[in-house]
Protein backbone atom coordinates (compact mmCIF):
# COMPACT_ATOMS: atom_id res chain seq x y z
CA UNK A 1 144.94 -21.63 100.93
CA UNK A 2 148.73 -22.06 100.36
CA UNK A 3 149.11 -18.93 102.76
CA UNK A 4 147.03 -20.44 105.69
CA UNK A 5 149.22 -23.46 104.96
CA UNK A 6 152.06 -21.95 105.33
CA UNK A 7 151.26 -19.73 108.79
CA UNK A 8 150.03 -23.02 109.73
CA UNK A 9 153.48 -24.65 109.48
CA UNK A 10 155.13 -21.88 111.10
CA UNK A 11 152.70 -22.02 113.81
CA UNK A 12 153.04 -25.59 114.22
CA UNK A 13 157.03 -24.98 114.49
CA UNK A 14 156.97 -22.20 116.92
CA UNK A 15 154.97 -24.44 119.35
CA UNK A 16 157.43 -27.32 118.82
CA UNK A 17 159.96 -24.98 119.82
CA UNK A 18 157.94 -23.52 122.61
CA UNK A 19 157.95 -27.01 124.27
CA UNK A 20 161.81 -27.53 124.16
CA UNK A 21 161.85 -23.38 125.49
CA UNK A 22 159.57 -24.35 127.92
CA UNK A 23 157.54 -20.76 129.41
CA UNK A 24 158.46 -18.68 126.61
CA UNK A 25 156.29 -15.65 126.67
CA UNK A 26 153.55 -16.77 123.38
CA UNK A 27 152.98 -20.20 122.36
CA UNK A 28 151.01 -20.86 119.36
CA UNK A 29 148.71 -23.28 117.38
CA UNK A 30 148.58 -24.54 114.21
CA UNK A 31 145.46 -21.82 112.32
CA UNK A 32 146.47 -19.61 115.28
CA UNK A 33 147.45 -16.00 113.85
CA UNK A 34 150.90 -14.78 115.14
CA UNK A 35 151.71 -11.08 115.47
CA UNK A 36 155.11 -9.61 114.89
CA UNK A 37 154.73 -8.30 118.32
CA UNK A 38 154.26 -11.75 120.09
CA UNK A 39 157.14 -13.47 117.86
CA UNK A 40 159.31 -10.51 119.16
CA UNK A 41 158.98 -10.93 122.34
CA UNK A 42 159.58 -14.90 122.03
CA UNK A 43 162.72 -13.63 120.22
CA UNK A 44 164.01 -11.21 123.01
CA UNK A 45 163.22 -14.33 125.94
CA UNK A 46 165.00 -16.76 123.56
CA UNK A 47 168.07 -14.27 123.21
CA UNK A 48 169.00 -14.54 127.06
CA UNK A 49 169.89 -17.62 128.91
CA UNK A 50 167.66 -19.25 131.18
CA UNK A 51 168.36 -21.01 134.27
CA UNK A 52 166.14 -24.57 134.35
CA UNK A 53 166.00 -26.95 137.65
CA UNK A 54 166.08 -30.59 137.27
CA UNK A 55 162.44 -30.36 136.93
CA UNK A 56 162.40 -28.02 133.33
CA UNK A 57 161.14 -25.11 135.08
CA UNK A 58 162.79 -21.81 134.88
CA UNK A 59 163.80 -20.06 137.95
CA UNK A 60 165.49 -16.73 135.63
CA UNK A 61 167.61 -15.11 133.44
CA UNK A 62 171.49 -15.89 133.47
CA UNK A 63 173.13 -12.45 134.43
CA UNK A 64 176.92 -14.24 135.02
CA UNK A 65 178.76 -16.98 135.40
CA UNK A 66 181.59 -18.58 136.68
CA UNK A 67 183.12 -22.20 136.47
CA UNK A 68 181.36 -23.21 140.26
CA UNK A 69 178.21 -20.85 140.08
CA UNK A 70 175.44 -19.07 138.11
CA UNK A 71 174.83 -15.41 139.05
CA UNK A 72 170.45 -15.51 138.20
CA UNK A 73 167.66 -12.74 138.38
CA UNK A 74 165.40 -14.83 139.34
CA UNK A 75 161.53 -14.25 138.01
CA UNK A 76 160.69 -11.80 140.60
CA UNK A 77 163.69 -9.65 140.17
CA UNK A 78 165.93 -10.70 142.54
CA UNK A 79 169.24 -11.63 142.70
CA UNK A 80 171.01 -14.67 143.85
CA UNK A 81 173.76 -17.19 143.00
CA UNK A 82 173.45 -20.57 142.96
CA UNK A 83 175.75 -23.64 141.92
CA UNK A 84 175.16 -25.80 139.25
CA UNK A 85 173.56 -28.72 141.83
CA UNK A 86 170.94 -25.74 142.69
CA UNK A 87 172.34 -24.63 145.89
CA UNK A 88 171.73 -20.87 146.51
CA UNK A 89 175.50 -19.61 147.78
CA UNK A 90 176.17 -19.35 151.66
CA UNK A 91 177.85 -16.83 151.94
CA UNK A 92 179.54 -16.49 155.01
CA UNK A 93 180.76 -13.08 154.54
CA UNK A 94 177.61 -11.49 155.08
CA UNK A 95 176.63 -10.81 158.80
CA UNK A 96 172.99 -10.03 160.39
CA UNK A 97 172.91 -6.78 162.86
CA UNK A 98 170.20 -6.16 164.90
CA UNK A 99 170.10 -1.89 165.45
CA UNK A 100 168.18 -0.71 168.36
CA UNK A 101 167.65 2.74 167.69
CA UNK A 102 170.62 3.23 170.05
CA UNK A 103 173.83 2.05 168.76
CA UNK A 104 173.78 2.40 164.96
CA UNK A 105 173.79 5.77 163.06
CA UNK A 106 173.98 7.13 159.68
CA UNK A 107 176.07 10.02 160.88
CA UNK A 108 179.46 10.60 162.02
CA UNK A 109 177.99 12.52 164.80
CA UNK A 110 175.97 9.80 166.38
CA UNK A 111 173.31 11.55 166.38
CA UNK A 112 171.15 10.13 163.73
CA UNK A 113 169.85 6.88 164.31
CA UNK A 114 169.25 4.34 161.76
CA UNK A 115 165.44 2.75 162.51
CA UNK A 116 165.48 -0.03 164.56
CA UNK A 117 165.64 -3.38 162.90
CA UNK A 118 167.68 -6.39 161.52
CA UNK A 119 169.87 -5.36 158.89
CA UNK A 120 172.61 -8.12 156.53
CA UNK A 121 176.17 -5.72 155.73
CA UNK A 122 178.16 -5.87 152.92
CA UNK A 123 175.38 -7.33 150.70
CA UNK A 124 172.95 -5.72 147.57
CA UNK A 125 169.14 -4.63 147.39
CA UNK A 126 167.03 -7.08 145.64
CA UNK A 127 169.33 -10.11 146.20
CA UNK A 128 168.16 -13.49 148.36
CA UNK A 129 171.65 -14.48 150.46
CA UNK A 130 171.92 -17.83 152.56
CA UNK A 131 173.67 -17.76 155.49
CA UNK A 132 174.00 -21.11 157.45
CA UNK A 133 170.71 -22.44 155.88
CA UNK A 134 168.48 -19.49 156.41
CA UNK A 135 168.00 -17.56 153.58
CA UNK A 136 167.29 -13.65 153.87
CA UNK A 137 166.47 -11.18 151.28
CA UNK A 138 166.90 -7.35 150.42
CA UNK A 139 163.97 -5.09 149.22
CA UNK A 140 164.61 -3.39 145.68
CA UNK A 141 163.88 -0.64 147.12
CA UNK A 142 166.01 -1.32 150.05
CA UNK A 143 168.04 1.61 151.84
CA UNK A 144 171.62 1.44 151.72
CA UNK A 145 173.10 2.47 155.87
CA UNK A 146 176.44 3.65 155.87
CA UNK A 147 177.18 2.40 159.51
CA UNK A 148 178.91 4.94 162.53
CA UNK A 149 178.39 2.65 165.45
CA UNK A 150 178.65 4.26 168.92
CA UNK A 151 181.54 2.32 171.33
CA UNK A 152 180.70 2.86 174.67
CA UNK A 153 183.93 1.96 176.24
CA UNK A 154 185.28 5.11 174.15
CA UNK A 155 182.23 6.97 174.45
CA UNK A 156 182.39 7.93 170.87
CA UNK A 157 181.53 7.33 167.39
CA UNK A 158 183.26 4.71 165.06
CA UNK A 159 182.93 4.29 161.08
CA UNK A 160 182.92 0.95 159.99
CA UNK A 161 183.95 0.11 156.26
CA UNK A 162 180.72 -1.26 155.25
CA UNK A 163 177.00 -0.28 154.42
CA UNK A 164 173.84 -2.38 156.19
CA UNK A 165 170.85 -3.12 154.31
CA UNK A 166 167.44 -3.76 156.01
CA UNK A 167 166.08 -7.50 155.88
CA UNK A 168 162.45 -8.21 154.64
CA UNK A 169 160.62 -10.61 156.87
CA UNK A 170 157.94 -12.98 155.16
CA UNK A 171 159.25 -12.18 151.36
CA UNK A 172 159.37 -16.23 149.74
CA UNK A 173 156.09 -15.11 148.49
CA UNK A 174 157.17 -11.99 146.54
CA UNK A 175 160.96 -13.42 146.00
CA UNK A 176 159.71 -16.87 144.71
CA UNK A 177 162.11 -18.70 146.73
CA UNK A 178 161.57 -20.82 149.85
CA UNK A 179 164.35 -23.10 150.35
CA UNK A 180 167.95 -23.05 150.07
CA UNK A 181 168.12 -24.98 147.00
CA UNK A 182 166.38 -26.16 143.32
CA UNK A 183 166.44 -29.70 142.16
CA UNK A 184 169.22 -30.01 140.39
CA UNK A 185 171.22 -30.04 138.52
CA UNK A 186 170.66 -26.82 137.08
CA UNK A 187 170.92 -26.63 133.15
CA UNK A 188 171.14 -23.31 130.98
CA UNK A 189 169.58 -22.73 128.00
């Protein structure tokens, strides 16, 4: 009896503690066995920061931070950094190109075409970037361009200094973000 008394107790504990961790993996009830397994992996999601919204839920893990922003893999696996009011970052270095088929290659010949599509430069795979309100976002599995661009008043081929990434179209639903920003303020825990 003392030993279901006891597992009870812990039990009883670890869900305490599950409420003030709110969406940790296993929660548990008072009678409720726990497995080593299950308290492990509450363990490994309680040994990594979390980002919270002003609402207590968790939008991911903390992979950096700075004194203006939080660098977060977000639940989905994707990138993205966002201030500590919940803005996701504008970043204004980042610029949309629209290839053809005609004017952007992968080659310093010019001769290989990069499929035609809108691409963001200087950016990651899996990472959601707002520019001026819009957000876009970068496939994992995205293919990295390094970008020869044809000039026609030279009629030849020029290397920039930067790679293009393809945008996904349609992706909130697989990147778990919609909007620019999270209630804030954002906490850590």
């Amino acid at each position: 009896m003392k030993k279901y008394l006891k597992w009870g107790l812990i039990s009883a504990i670890i869900a305490a503690a599950g409420v003030a961790i709110a969406q940790v993996p296993n929660t548990f009830s008072a009678g409720q066995p726990v497995t080593a397994s299950a308290m492990n992996q509450n363990f490994n999601y309680a040994a990594v920061p979390h980002v919270k919204d002003g609402t207590g839920v968790t939008i991911g893990k903390v992979i950096g931070m700075t004194d203006a922003n939080i660098y977060v893999l977000n639940n989905n696996g994707y990138k993205m950094k966002v201030d500590y009011l919940g803005n996701i970052f504008n970043d204004q270095m980042a610029m949309i190109i629209t290839a053809t088929g005609t004017n952007y290659f992968s080659n310093n010949t010019c001769t290989s075409a990069i499929p035609a599509g809108s691409y963001l430069s200087n950016v990651s795979p899996a990472t959601i970037y707002n520019l001026n309100s819009v957000l876009y976002y970068t496939s994992i599995t995205a293919t990295v361009y390094p970008i020869i661009y044809f000039n026609a008043m030279s009629g030849g081929c020029s290397p920039w200094n930067y790679n293009v990434i393809n945008i996904i179209p349609n992706a909130a639903a697989t990147t778990g973000v919609s909007a620019v920003s999270y209630t804030g303020p954002l906490t850590i825990q």
